[in-house]
Protein backbone atom coordinates (compact mmCIF):
# COMPACT_ATOMS: atom_id res chain seq x y z
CA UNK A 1 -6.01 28.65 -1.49
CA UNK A 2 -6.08 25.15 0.26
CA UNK A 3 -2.86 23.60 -0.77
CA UNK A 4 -2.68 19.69 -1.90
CA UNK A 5 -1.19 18.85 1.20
CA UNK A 6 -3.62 20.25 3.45
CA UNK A 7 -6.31 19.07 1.10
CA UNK A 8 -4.50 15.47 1.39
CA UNK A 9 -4.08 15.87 5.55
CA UNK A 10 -8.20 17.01 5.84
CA UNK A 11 -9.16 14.16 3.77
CA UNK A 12 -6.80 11.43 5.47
CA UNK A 13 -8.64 12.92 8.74
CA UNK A 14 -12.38 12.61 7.32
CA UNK A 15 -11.97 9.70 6.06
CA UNK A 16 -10.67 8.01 9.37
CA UNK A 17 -13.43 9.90 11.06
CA UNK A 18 -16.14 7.88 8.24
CA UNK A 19 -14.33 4.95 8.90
CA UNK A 20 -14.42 4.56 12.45
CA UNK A 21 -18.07 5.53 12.64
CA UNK A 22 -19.10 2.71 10.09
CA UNK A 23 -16.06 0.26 11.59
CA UNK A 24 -15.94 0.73 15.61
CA UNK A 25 -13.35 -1.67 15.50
CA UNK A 26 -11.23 0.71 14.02
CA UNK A 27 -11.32 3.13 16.33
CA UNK A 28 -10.24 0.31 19.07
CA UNK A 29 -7.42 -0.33 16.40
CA UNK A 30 -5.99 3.16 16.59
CA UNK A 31 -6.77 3.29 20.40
CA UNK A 32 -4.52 -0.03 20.47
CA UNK A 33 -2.09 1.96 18.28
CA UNK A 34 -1.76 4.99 20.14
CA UNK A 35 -1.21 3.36 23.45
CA UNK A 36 1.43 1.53 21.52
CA UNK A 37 3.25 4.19 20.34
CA UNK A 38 3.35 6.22 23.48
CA UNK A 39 4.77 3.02 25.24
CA UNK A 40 7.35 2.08 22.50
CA UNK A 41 8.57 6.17 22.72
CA UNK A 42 8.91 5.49 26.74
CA UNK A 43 11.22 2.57 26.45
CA UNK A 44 13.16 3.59 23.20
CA UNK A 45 13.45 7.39 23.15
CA UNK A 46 14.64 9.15 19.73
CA UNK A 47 15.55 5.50 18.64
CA UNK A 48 11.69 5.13 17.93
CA UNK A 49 11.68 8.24 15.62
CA UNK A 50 14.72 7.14 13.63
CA UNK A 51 11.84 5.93 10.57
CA UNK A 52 10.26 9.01 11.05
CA UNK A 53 8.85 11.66 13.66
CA UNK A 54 5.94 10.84 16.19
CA UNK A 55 3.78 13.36 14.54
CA UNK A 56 4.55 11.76 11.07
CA UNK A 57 3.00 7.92 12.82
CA UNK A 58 0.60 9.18 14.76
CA UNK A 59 -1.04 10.68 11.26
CA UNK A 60 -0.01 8.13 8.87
CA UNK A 61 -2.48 5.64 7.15
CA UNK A 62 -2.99 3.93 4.32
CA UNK A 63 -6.55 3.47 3.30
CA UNK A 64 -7.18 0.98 0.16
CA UNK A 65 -10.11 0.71 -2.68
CA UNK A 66 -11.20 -1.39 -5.39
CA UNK A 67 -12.56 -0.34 -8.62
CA UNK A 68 -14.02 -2.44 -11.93
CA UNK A 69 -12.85 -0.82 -15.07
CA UNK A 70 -9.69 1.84 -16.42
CA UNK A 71 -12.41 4.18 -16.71
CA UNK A 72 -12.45 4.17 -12.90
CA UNK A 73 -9.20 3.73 -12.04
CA UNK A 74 -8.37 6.90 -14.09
CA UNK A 75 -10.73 8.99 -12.17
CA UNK A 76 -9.99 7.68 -8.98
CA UNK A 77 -6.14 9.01 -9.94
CA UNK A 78 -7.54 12.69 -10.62
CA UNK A 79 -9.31 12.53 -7.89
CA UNK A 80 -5.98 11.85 -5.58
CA UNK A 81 -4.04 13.82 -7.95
CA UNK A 82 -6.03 16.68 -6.36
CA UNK A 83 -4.63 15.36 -2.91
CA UNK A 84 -0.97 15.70 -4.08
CA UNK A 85 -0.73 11.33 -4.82
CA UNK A 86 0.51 9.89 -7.88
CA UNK A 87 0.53 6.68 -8.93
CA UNK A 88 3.75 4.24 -7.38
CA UNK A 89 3.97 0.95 -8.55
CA UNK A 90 2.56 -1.60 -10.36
CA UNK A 91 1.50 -4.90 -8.03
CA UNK A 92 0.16 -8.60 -9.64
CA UNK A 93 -2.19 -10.06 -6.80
CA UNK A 94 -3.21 -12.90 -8.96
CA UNK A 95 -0.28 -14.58 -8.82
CA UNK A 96 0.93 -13.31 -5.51
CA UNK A 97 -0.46 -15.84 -3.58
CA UNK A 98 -1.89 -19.71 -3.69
CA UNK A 99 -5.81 -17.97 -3.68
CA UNK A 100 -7.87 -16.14 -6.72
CA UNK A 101 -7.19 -12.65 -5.89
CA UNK A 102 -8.15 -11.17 -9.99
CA UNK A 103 -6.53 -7.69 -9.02
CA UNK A 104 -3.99 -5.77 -9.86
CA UNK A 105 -2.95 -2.72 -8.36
CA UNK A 106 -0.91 0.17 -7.55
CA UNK A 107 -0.36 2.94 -4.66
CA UNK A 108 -1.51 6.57 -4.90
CA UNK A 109 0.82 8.40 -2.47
CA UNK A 110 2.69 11.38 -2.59
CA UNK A 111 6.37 10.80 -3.76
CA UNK A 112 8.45 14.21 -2.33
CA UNK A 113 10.70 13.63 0.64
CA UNK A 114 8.83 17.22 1.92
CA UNK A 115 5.71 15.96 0.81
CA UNK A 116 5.92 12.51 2.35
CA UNK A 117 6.59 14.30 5.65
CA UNK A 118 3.91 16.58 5.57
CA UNK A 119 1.69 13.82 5.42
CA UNK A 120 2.24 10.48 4.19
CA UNK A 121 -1.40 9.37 2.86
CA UNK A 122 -1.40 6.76 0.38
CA UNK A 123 -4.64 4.70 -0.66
CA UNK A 124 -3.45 0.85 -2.26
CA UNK A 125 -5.73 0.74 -5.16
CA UNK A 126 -7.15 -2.47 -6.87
CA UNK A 127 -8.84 -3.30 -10.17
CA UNK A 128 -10.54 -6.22 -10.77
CA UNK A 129 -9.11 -7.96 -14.06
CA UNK A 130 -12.16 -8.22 -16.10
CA UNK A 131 -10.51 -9.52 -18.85
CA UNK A 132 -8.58 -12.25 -17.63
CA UNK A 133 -10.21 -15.17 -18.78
CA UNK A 134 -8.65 -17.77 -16.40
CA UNK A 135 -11.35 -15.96 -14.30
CA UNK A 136 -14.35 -14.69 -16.55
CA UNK A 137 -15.33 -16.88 -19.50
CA UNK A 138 -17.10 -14.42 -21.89
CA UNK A 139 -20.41 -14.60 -20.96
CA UNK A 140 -19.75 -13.48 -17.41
CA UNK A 141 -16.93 -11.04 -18.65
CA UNK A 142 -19.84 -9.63 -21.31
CA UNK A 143 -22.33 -9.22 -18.37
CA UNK A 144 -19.69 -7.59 -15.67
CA UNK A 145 -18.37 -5.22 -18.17
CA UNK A 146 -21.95 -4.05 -18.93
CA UNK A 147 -22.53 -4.02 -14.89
CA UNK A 148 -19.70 -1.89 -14.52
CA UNK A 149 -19.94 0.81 -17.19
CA UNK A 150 -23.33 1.71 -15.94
CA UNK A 151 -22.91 2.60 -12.56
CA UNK A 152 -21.00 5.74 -11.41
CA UNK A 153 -18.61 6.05 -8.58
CA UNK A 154 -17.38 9.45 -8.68
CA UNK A 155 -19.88 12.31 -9.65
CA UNK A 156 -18.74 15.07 -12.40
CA UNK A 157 -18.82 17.87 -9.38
CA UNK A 158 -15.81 15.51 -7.59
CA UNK A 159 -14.15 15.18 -10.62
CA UNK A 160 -14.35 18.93 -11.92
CA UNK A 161 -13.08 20.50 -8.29
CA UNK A 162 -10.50 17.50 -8.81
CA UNK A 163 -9.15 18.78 -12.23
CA UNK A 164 -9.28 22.27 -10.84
CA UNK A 165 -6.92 21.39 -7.86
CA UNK A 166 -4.70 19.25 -9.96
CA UNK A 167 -4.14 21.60 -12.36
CA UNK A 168 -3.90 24.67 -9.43
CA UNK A 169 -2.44 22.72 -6.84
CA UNK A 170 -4.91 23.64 -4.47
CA UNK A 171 -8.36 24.75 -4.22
CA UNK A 172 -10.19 28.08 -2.58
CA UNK A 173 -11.72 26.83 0.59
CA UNK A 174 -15.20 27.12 -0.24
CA UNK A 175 -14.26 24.98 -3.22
CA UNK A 176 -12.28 22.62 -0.91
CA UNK A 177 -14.79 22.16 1.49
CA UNK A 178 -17.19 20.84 -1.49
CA UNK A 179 -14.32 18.91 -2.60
CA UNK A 180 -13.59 17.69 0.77
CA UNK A 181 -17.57 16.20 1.36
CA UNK A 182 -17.90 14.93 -1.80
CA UNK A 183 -14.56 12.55 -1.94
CA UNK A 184 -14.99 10.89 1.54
CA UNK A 185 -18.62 10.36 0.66
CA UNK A 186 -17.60 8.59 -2.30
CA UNK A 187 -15.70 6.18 -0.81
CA UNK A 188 -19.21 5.39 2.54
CA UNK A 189 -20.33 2.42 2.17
CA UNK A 190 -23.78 2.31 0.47
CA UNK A 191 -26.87 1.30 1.59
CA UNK A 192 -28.43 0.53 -1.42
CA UNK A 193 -29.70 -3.24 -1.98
CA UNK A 194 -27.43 -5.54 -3.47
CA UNK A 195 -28.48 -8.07 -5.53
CA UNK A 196 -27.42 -11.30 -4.19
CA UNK A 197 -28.06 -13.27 -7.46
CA UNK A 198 -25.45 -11.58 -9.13
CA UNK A 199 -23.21 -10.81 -6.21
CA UNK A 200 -23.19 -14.44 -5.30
CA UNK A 201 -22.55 -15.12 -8.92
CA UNK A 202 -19.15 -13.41 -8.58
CA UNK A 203 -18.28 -14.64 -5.19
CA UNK A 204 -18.19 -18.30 -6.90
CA UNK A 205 -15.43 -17.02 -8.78
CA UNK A 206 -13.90 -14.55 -6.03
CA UNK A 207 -15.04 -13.00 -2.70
CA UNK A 208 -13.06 -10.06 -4.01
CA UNK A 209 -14.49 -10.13 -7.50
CA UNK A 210 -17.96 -9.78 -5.63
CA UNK A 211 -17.18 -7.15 -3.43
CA UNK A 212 -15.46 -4.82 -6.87
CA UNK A 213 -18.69 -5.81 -9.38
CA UNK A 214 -21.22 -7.37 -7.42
CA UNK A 215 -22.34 -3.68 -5.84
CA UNK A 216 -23.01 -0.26 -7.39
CA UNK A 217 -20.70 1.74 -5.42
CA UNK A 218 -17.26 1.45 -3.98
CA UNK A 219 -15.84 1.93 -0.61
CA UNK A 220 -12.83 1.98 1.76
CA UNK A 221 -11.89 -1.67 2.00
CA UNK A 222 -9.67 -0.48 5.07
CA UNK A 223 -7.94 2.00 6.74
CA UNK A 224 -4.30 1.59 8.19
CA UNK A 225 -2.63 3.10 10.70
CA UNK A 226 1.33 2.64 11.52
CA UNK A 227 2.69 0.92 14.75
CA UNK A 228 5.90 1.12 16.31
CA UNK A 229 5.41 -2.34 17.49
CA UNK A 230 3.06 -4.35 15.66
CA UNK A 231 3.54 -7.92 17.53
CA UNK A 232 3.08 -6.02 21.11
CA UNK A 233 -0.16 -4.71 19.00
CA UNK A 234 -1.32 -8.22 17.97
CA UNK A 235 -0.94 -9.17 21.72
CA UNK A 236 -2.70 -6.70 22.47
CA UNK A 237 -6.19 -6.73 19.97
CA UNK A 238 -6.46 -10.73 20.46
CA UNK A 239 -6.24 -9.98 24.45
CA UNK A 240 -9.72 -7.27 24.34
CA UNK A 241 -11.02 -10.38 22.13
CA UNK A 242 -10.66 -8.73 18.91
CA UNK A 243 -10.33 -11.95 16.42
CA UNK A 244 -6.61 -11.48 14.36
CA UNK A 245 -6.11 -13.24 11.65
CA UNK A 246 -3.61 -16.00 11.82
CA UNK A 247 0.01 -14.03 11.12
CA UNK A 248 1.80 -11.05 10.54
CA UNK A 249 2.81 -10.42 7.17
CA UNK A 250 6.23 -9.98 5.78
CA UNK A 251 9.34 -10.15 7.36
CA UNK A 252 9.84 -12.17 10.40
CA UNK A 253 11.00 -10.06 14.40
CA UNK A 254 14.44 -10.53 14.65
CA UNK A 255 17.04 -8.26 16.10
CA UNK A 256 18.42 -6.83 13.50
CA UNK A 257 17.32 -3.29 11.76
CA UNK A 258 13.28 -3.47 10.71
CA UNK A 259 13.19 -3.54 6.81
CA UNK A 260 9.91 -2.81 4.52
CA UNK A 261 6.71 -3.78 5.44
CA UNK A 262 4.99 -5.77 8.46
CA UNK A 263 1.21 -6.11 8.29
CA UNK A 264 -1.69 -7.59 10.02
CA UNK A 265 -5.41 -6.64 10.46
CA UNK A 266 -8.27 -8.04 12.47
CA UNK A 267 -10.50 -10.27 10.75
CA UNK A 268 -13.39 -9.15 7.99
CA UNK A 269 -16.86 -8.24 9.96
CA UNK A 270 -19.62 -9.85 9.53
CA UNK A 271 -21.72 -6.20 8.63
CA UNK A 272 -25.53 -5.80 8.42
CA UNK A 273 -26.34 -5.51 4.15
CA UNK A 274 -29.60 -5.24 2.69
CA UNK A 275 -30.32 -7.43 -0.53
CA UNK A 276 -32.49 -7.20 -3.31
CA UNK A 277 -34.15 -10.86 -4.09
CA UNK A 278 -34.79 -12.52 -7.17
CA UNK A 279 -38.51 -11.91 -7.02
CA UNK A 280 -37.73 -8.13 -5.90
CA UNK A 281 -37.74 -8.47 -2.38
CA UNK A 282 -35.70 -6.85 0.08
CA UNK A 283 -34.35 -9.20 2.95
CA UNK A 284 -31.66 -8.17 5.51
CA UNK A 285 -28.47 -10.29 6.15
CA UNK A 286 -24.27 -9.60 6.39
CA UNK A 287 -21.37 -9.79 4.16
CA UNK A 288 -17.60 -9.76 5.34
CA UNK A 289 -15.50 -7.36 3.30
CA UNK A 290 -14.05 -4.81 5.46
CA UNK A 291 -10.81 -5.11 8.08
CA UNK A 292 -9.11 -2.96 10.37
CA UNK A 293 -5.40 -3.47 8.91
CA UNK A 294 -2.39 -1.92 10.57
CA UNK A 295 1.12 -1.98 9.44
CA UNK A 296 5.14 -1.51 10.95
CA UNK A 297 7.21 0.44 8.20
CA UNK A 298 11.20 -0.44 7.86
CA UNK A 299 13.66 1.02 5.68
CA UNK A 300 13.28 0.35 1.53
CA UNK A 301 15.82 -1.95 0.08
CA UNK A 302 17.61 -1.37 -3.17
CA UNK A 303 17.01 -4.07 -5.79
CA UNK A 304 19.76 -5.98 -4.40
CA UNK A 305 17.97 -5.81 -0.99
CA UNK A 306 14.80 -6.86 -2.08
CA UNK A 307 15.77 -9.92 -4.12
CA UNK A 308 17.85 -10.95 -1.15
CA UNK A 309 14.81 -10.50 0.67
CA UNK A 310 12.23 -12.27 -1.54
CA UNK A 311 14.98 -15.32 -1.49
CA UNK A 312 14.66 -15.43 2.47
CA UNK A 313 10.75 -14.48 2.98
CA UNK A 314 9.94 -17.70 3.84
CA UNK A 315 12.66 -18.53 6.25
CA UNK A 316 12.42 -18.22 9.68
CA UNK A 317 14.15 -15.57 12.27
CA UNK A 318 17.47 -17.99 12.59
CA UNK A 319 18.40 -17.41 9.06
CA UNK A 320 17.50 -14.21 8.76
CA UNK A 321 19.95 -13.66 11.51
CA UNK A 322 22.66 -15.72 9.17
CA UNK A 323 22.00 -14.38 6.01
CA UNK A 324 20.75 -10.75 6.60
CA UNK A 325 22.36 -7.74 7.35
CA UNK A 326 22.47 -6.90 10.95
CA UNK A 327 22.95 -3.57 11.42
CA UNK A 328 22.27 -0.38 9.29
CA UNK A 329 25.93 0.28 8.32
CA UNK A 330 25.87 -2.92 6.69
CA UNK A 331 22.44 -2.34 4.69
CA UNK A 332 24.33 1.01 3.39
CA UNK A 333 27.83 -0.03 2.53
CA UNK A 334 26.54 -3.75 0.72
CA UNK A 335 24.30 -1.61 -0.94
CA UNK A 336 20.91 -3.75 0.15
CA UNK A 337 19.26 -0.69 1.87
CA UNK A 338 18.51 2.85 0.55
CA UNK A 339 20.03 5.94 3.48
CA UNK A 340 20.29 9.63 2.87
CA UNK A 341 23.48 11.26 3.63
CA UNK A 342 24.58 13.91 5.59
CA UNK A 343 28.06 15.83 6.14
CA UNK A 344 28.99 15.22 9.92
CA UNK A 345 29.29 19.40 11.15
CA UNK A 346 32.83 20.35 12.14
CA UNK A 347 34.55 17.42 11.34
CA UNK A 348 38.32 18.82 11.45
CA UNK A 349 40.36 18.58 8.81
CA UNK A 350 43.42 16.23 9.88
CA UNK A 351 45.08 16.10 6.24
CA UNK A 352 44.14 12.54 5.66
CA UNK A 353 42.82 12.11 2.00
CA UNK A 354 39.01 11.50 1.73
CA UNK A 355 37.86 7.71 1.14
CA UNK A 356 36.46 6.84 -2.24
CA UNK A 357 34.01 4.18 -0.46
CA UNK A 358 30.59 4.53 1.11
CA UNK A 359 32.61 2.31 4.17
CA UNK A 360 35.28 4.48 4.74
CA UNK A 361 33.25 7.98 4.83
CA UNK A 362 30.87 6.57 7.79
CA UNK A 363 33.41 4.59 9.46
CA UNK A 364 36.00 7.66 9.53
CA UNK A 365 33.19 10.23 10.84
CA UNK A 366 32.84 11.89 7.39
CA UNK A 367 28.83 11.38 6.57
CA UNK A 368 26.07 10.14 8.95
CA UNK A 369 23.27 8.16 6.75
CA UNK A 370 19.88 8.01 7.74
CA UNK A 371 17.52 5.32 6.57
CA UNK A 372 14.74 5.77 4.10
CA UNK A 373 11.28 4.75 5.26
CA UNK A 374 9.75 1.88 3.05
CA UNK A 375 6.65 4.03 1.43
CA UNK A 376 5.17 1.37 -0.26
CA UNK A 377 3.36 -2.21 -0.04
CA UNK A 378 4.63 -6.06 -0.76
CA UNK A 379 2.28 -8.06 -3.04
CA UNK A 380 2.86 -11.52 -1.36
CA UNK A 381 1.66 -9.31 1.91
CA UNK A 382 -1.09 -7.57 0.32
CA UNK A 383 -2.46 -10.95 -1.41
CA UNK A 384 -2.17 -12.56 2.34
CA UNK A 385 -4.03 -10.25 3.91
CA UNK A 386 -6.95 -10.18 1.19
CA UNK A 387 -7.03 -14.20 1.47
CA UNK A 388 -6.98 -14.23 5.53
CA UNK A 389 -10.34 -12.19 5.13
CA UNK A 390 -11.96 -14.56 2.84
CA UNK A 391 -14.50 -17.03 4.61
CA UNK A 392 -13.24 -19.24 1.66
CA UNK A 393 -10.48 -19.13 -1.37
CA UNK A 394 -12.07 -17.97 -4.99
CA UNK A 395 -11.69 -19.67 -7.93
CA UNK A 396 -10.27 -19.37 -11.30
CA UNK A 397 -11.89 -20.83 -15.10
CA UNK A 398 -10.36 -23.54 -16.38
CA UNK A 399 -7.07 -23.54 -14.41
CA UNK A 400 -4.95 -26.04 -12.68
CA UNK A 401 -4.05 -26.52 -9.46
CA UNK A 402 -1.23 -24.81 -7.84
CA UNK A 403 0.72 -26.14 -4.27
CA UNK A 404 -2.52 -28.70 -4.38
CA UNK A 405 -4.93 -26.25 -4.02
CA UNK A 406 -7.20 -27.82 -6.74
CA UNK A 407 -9.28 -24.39 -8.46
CA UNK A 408 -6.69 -22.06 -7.59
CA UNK A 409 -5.15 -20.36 -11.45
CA UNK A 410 -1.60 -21.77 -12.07
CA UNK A 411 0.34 -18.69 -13.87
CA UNK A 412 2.58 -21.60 -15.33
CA UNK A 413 -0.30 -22.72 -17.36
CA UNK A 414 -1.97 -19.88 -18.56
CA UNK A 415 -0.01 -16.70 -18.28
CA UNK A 416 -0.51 -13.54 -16.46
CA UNK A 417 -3.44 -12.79 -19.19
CA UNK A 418 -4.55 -16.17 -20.28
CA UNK A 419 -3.01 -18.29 -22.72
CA UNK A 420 -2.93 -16.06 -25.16
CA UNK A 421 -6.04 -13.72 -24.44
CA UNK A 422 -7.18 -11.12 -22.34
CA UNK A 423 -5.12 -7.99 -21.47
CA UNK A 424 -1.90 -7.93 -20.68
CA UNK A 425 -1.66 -6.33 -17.40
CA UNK A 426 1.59 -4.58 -16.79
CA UNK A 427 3.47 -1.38 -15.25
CA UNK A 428 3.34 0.22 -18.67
CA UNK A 429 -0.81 -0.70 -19.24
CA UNK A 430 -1.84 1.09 -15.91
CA UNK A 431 0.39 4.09 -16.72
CA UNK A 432 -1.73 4.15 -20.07
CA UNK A 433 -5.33 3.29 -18.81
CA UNK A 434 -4.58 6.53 -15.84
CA UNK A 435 -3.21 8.56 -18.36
CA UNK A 436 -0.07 9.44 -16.18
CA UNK A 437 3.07 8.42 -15.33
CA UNK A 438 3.80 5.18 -12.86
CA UNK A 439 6.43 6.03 -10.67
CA UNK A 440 9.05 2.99 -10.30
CA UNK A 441 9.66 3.19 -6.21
CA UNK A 442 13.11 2.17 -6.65
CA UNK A 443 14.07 5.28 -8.86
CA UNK A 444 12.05 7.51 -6.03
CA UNK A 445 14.61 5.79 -3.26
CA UNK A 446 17.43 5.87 -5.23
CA UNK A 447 17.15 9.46 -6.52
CA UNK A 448 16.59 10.66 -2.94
CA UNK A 449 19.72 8.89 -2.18
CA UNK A 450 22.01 10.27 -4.81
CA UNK A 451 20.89 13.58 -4.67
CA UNK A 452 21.87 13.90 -0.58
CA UNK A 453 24.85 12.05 -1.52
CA UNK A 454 25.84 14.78 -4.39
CA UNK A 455 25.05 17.32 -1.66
CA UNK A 456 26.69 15.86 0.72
CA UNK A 457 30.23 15.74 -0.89
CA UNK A 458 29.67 19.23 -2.25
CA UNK A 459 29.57 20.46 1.47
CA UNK A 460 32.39 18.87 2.13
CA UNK A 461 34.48 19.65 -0.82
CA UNK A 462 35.41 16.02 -1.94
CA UNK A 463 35.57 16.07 -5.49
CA UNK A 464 35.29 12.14 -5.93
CA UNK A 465 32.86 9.64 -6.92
CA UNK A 466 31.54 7.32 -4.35
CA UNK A 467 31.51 4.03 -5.34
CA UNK A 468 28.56 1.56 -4.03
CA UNK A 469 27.95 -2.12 -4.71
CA UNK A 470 25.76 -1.63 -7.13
CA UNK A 471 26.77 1.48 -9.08
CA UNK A 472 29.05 4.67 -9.09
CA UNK A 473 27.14 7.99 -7.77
């Protein structure tokens, strides 16, 4: 038997392989990367592998998809349940960010601490919100459902072998081998005519919208690999005249420890596409959908942590540097980052009585704490990154304008959903329409983190509870 998380490592592998042949850039990307790395290692020593081991960076991506329908979406999540990736999260792009992005999404990743390290694969998946009619009045919504349910983006073979592996939690290797072909080439990019009535159609209303209904297959969007220094990597793309788009995402450099996520990517290609013409001709031209993103991954805040963060996103490095933690201790003991814990070996008994305080354990040599690498994806990031690739913003039915951005839906006005219509897209929807359970990432962090701290004070023998900011463990 091929275990999940060999199946999960082949894949990630085959798919960058796919990837970079379709998407040269990429390979330059991970070139850029690699040099990166091996540089940052040089100058830093173990302090680079404190967010995880070389091996661990040097494999991790993130790849990321777009489907039309729950039908889909729920067999794109057997498919990866095959790999070993459940679903984490639940992320709003519509109202992430002052452009029409009608997607909402969620992460497929494995969600073990021993799985995670194995190999970290996730793939950021995105379904177009057909029934949210600040977007779709119900003519188009009637003839983009119909568009949808026809076409079929995983064949029953893929999605058998996927059942089997899910439900074995592996596959024999003749068995993954098929497996193995048939998932990365469901995710090629076709080269089947698309109709540029139609696609056009949907681009009025969002580049994204096109790119999800306007074409009979899907594909990988793009493929992300992890940097240990993502500004020396910007420096570096935009000097071999690779074009960047215009920031990095998410947290600003500073000086102080690297929390969550930082992302940039080089700009959408301009790719050869063939199109089928109104009067059934076939005429050549280009469409810009796919990027070479690449990200920086910090350590996961705690809830605390996170709204602290989403209060300073859009402040610059100087208050950061007033307002934010500056060291790791601090994250721990304010209770604004998530650490495992570990007993410090041969500490000597000196008949002092244990602290009851996260504080006093590290500071008196009790328990080391290690940070927890930030596993999953921002949706003011994710909706930047999808707009910076647009040649222009989408637009929404009906709406108002939001920060003067006349055509751009107002959530104010109409409601996630609509005023009053449409779906209600939410965490406990997309657990229904995949049929599994959606894994809250702050429950993953915090359960790592209690359960090392249990174990940690069992080693030791200190028959206390610990108390943190934000609750008793």
């Amino acid at each position: 038997m091929v275990p999940a998380w060999r199946l999960r490592a082949a894949f990630a592998r085959r798919l960058s392989d796919m990837y970079g042949a379709e998407v040269p850039a990429y390979t330059t990307l991970l070139e850029v990367a690699g040099q990166v790395n091996d540089d940052v290692r040089r100058t830093s020593g173990a302090a680079a592998e404190r967010l995880g081991s070389i091996e661990r960076v040097t494999a991790e991506r993130h790849g990321a998809i777009r489907v039309g329908t729950p039908r889909e979406l729920r067999q794109a999540a057997r498919v990866f349940a095959a790999l070993g990736m459940e679903p984490v999260g639940f992320y709003d792009l519509r109202d992430a960010a002052g452009s029409s992005v009608p997607v909402v999404s969620t992460a497929f990743r494995p969600v073990g601490a021993e799985e995670l390290e194995r190999n970290p694969f996730r793939v950021f998946t995105s379904l177009l919100t057909c029934d949210d009619p600040r977007y779709f009045d119900a003519d188009l919504r009637a003839r983009l459902t119909a568009f949808l349910e026809r076409r079929e983006l995983f064949p029953p073979e893929l999605l058998e072998l996927a059942a089997l592996g899910e439900r074995e939690g592996g596959l024999p290797e003749e068995a993954a081998e098929r497996f193995l072909t048939l998932a990365v080439a469901a995710f090629e990019l076709s080269p089947e005519p698309v109709d540029r009535a139609w696609y056009r159609e949907l681009e009025r209303v969002s580049p994204v919208a096109a790119d999800i209904g306007g074409v009979g297959s899907t594909h990988i969007n793009h493929l992300t690999p992890r940097v240990l220094d993502i500004d020396e990597l910007y420096r570096r793309m935009t000097g071999r005249g690779i074009a960047m788009i215009d920031r990095i995402q998410g947290p600003p450099r500073w000086d102080g420890p690297d929390v969550l996520l930082r992302q940039t990517s080089f700009r959408a290609l301009a790719e050869p596409r063939a199109f089928r013409e109104p009067d059934g001709r076939v005429t050549h031209g280009s469409l810009r959908v796919r990027f070479g993103e690449v990200e920086a991954r910090g350590i996961a805040l705690t809830p605390a942590g996170r709204a602290l963060y989403d209060e300073l996103v859009a402040e610059p490095a100087g208050v950061w540097a007033d307002r934010f933690p500056r060291t790791e201790r601090e994250l721990a003991v304010r209770g604004l980052g998530f650490f495992t814990y570990e007993p410090v070996p041969g500490r000597r008994r000196d008949g002092a009585r244990p602290p009851g305080d996260l504080a006093g354990l590290l500071d008196g040599g009790w328990v080391t704490a290690r940070p927890v690498v930030y596993e999953d994806f921002l949706p003011r990031s994710a909706a930047g990154i999808f707009r910076s690739n647009l040649d222009r913003d989408g637009r929404a039915v009906g709406a108002g304008a939001r920060d003067g951005r006349p055509g751009v839906a107002d959530a104010r006005d109409a409601g996630h959903a609509g005023a009053g219509a449409g779906t209600a897209y939410d965490a406990a929807w997309l657990a229904g329409a995949v049929e599994r359970p959606v894994h809250d990432p702050f429950a993953l962090c915090a359960a790592r983190r209690d359960d090392s701290l249990a174990r940690t004070l069992h080693a030791l023998d200190l028959h206390l509870r610990v108390h943190l900011p934000e609750e008793t463990v």
